[in-house]
N, C-alpha and C. Protein backbone atom coordinates (compact mmCIF):
# COMPACT_ATOMS: atom_id res chain seq x y z
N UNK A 1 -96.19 126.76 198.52
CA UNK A 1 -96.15 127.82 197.52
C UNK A 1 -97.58 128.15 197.12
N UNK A 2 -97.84 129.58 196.94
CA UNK A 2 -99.16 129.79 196.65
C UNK A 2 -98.98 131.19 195.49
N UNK A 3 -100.43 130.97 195.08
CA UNK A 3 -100.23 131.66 193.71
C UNK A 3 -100.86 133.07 194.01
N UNK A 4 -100.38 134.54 193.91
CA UNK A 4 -100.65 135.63 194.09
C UNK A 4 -101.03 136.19 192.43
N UNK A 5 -102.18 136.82 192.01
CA UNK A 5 -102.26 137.00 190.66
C UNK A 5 -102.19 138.82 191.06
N UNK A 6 -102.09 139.54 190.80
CA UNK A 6 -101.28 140.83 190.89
C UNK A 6 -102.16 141.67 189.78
N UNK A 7 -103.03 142.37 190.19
CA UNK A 7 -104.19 143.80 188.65
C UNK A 7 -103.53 144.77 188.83
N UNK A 8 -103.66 145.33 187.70
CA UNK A 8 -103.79 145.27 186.85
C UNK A 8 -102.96 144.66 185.33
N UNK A 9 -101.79 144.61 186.09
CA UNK A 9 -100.57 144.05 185.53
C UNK A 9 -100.79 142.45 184.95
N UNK A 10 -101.87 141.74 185.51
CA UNK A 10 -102.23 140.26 185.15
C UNK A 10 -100.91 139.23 185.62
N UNK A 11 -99.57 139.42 186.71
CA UNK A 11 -99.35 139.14 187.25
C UNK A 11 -99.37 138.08 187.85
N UNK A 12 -99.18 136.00 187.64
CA UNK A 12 -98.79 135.41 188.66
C UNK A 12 -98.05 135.01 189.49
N UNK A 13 -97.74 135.37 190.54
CA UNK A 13 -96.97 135.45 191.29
C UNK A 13 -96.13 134.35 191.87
N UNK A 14 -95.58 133.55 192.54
CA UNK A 14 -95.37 132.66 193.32
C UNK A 14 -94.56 133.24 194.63
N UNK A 15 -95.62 132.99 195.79
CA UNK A 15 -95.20 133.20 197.05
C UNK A 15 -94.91 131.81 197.34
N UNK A 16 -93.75 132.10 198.42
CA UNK A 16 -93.32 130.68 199.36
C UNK A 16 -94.23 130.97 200.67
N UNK A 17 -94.32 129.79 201.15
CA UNK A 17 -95.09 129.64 202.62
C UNK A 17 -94.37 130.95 203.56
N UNK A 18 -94.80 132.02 204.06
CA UNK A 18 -94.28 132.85 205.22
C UNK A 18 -93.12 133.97 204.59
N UNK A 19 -93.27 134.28 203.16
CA UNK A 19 -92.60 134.97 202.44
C UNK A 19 -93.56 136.41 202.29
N UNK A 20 -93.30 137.89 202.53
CA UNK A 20 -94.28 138.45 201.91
C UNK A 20 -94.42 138.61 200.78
N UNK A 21 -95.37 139.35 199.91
CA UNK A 21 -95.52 139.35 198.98
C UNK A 21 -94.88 139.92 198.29
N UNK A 22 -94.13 140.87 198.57
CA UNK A 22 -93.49 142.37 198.06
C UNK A 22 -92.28 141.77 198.15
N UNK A 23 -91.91 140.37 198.86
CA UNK A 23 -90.56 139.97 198.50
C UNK A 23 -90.13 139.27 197.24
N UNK A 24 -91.15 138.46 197.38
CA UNK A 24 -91.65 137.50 196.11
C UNK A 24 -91.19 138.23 194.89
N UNK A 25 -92.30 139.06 194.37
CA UNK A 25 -92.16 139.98 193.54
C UNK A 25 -90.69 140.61 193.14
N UNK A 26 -89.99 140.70 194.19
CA UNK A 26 -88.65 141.66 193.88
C UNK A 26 -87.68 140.24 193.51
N UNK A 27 -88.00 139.44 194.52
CA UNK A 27 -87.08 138.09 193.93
C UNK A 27 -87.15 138.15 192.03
N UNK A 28 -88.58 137.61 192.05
CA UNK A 28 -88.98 137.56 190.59
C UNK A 28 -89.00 138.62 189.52
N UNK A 29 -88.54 139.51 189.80
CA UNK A 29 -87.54 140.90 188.63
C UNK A 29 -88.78 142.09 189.07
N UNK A 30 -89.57 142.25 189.24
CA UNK A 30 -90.51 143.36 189.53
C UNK A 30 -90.66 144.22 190.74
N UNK A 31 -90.64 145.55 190.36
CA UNK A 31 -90.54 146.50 191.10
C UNK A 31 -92.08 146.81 191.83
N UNK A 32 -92.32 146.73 193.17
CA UNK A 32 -93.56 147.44 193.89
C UNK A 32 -93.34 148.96 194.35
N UNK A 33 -94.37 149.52 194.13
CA UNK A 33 -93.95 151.03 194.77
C UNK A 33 -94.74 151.14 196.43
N UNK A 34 -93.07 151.23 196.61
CA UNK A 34 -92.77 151.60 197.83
C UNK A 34 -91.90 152.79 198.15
N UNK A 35 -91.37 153.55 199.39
CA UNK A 35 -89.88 154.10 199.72
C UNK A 35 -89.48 153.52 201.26
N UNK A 36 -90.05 153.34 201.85
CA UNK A 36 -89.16 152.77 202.76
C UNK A 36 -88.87 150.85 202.75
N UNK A 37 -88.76 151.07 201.58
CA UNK A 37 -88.29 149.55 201.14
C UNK A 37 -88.29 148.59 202.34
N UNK A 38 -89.47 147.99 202.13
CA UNK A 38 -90.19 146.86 203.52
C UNK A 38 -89.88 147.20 204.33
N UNK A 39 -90.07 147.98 204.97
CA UNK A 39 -90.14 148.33 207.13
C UNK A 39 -91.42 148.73 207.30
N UNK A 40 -92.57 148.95 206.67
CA UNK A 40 -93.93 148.72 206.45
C UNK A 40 -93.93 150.10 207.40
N UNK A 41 -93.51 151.44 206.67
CA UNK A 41 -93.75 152.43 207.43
C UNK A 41 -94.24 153.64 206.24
N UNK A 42 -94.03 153.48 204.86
CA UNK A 42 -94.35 154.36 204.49
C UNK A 42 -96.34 154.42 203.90
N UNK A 43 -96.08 153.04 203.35
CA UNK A 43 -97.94 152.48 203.44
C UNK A 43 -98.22 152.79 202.00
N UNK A 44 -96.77 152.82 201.43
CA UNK A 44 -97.08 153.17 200.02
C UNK A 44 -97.57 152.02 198.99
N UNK A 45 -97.10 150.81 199.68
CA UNK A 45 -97.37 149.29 199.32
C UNK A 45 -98.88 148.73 199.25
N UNK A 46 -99.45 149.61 200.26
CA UNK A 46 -100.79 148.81 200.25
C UNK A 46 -101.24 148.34 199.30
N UNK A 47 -102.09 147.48 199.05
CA UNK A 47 -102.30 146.76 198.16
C UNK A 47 -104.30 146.16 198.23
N UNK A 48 -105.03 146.02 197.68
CA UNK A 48 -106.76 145.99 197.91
C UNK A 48 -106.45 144.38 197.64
N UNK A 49 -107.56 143.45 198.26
CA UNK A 49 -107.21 142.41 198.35
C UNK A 49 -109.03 141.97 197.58
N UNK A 50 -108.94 141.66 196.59
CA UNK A 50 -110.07 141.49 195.71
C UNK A 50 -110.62 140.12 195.67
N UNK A 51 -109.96 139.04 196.16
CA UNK A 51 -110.49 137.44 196.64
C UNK A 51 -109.05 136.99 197.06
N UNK A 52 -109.94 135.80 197.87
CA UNK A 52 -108.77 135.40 198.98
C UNK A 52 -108.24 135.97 200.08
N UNK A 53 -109.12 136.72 200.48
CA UNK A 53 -108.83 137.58 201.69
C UNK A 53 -108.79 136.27 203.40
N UNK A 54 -109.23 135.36 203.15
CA UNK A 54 -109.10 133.81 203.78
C UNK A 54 -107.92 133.20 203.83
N UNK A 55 -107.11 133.46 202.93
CA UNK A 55 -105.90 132.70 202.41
C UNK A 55 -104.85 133.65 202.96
N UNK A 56 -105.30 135.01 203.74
CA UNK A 56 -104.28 136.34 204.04
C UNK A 56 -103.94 135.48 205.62
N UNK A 57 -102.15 135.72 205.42
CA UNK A 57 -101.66 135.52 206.53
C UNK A 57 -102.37 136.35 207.85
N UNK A 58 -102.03 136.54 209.10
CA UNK A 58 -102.34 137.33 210.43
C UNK A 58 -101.57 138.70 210.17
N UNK A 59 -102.29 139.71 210.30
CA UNK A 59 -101.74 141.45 210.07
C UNK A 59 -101.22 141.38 211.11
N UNK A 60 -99.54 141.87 211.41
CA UNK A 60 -98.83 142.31 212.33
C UNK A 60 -98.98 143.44 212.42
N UNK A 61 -98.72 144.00 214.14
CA UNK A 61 -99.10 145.12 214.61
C UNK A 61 -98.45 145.91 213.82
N UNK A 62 -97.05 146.47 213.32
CA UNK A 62 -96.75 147.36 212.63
C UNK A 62 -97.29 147.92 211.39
N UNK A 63 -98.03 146.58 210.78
CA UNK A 63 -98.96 146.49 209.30
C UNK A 63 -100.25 147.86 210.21
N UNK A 64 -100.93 147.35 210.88
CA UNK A 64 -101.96 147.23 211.66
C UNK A 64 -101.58 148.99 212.21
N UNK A 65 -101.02 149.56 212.60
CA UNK A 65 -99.94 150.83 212.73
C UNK A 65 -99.66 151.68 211.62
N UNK A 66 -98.81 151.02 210.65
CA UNK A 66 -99.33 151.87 209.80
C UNK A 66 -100.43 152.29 208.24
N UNK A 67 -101.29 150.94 208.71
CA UNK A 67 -102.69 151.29 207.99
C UNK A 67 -103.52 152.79 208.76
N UNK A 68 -103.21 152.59 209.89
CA UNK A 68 -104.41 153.34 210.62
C UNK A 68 -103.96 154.54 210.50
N UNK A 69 -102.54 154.45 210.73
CA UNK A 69 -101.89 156.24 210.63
C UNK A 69 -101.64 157.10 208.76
N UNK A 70 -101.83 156.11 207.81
CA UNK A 70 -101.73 156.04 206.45
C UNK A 70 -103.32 156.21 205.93
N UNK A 71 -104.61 155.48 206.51
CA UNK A 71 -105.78 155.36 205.45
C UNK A 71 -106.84 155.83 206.85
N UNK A 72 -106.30 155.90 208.33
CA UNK A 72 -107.37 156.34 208.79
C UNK A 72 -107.98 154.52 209.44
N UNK A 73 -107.47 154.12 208.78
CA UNK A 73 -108.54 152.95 209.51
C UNK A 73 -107.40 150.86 209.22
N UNK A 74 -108.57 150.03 209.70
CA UNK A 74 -107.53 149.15 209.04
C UNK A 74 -108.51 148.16 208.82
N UNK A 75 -108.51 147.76 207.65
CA UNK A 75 -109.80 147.15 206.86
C UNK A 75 -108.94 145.81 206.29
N UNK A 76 -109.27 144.12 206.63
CA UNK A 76 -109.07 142.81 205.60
C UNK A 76 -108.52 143.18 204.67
N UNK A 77 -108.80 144.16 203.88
CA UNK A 77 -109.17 144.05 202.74
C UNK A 77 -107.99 145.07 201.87
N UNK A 78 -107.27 145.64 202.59
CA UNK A 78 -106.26 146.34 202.35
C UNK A 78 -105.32 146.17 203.44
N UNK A 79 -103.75 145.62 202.29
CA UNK A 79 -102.87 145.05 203.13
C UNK A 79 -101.84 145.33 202.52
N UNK A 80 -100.96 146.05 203.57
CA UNK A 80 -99.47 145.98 202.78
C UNK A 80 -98.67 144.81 202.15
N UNK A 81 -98.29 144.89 201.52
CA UNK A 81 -97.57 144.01 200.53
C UNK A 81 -95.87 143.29 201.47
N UNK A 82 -95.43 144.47 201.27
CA UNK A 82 -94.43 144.08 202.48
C UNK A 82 -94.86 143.23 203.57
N UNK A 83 -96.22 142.97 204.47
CA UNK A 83 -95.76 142.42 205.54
C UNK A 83 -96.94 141.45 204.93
N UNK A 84 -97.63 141.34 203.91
CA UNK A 84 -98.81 140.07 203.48
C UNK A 84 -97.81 138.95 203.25
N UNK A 85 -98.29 137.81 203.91
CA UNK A 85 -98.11 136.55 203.85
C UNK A 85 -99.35 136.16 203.49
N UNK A 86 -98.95 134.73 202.49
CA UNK A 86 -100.26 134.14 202.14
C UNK A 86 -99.68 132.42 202.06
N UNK A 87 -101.44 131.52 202.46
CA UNK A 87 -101.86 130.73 203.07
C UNK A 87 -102.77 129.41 201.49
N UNK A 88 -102.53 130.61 200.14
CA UNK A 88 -103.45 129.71 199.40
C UNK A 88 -103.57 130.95 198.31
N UNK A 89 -104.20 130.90 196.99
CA UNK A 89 -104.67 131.65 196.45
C UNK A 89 -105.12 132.79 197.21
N UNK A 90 -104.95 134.11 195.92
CA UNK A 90 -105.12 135.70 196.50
C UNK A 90 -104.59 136.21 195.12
N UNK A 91 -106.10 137.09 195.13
CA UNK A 91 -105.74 138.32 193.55
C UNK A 91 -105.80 139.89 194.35
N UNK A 92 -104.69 140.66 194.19
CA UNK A 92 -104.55 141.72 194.77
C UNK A 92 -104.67 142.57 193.52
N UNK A 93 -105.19 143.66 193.66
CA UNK A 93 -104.87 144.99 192.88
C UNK A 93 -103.91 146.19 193.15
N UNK A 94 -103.26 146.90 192.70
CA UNK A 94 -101.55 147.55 193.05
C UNK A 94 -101.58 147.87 191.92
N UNK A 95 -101.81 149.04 191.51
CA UNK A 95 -100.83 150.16 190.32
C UNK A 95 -99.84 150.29 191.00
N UNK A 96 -99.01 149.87 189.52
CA UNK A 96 -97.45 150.59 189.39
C UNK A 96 -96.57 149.56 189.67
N UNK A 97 -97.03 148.15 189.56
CA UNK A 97 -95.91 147.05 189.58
C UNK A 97 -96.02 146.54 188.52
N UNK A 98 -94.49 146.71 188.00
CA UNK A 98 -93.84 146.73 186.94
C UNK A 98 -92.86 145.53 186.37
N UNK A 99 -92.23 144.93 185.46
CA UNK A 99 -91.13 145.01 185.69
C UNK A 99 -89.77 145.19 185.70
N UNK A 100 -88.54 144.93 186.48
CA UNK A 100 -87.46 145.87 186.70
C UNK A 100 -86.93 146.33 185.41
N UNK A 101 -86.37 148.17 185.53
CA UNK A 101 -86.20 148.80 184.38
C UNK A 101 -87.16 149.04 183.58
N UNK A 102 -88.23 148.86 183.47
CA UNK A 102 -89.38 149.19 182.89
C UNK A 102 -90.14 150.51 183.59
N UNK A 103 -90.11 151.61 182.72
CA UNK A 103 -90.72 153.03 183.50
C UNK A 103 -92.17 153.16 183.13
């Protein structure tokens, strides 16, 4: 289990080993903005990865797909949420995670 701290929201998270992040989160009552609810196609998830970018699981090609077709490029340092796995501590930044029922 590793601890995801989540900005602006101040957010700690608890990921399981090989869980993404964006699952975590929904387990634990909070909404990420997304629309194609994890199939890592709309890229609305991305997420800036502000320390612990070491502790970031391996980007799968679909992550890797649709960074490049979404931001133009595919940078460590921005990672969808949906397909981030994590390895150890990691503070991400993400407007607009909330939580559930909360507008």
């Amino acid at each position: 289990m590793s601890v995801v701290r989540v900005l602006p929201l101040g957010l700690d998270l608890e990921v399981a080993d090989g869980q993404p992040v964006m699952q975590a989160a929904h387990e634990a009552g909070y909404v990420w903005p997304t629309e194609c609810e994890m199939s890592a196609e709309c890229g609305l998830c991305v997420s800036i990865v502000r320390e612990g970018v070491e502790n970031c699981g391996p980007m799968p090609d679909e992550e890797q797909e649709t960074l490049q077709r979404t931001m133009g490029m595919v940078d460590p340092s921005r990672r969808l949420a949906c397909r981030l796995t994590v390895t150890g501590p990691v503070t991400l930044t993400k407007r607009g995670v909330r939580p559930e029922g909360e507008e």
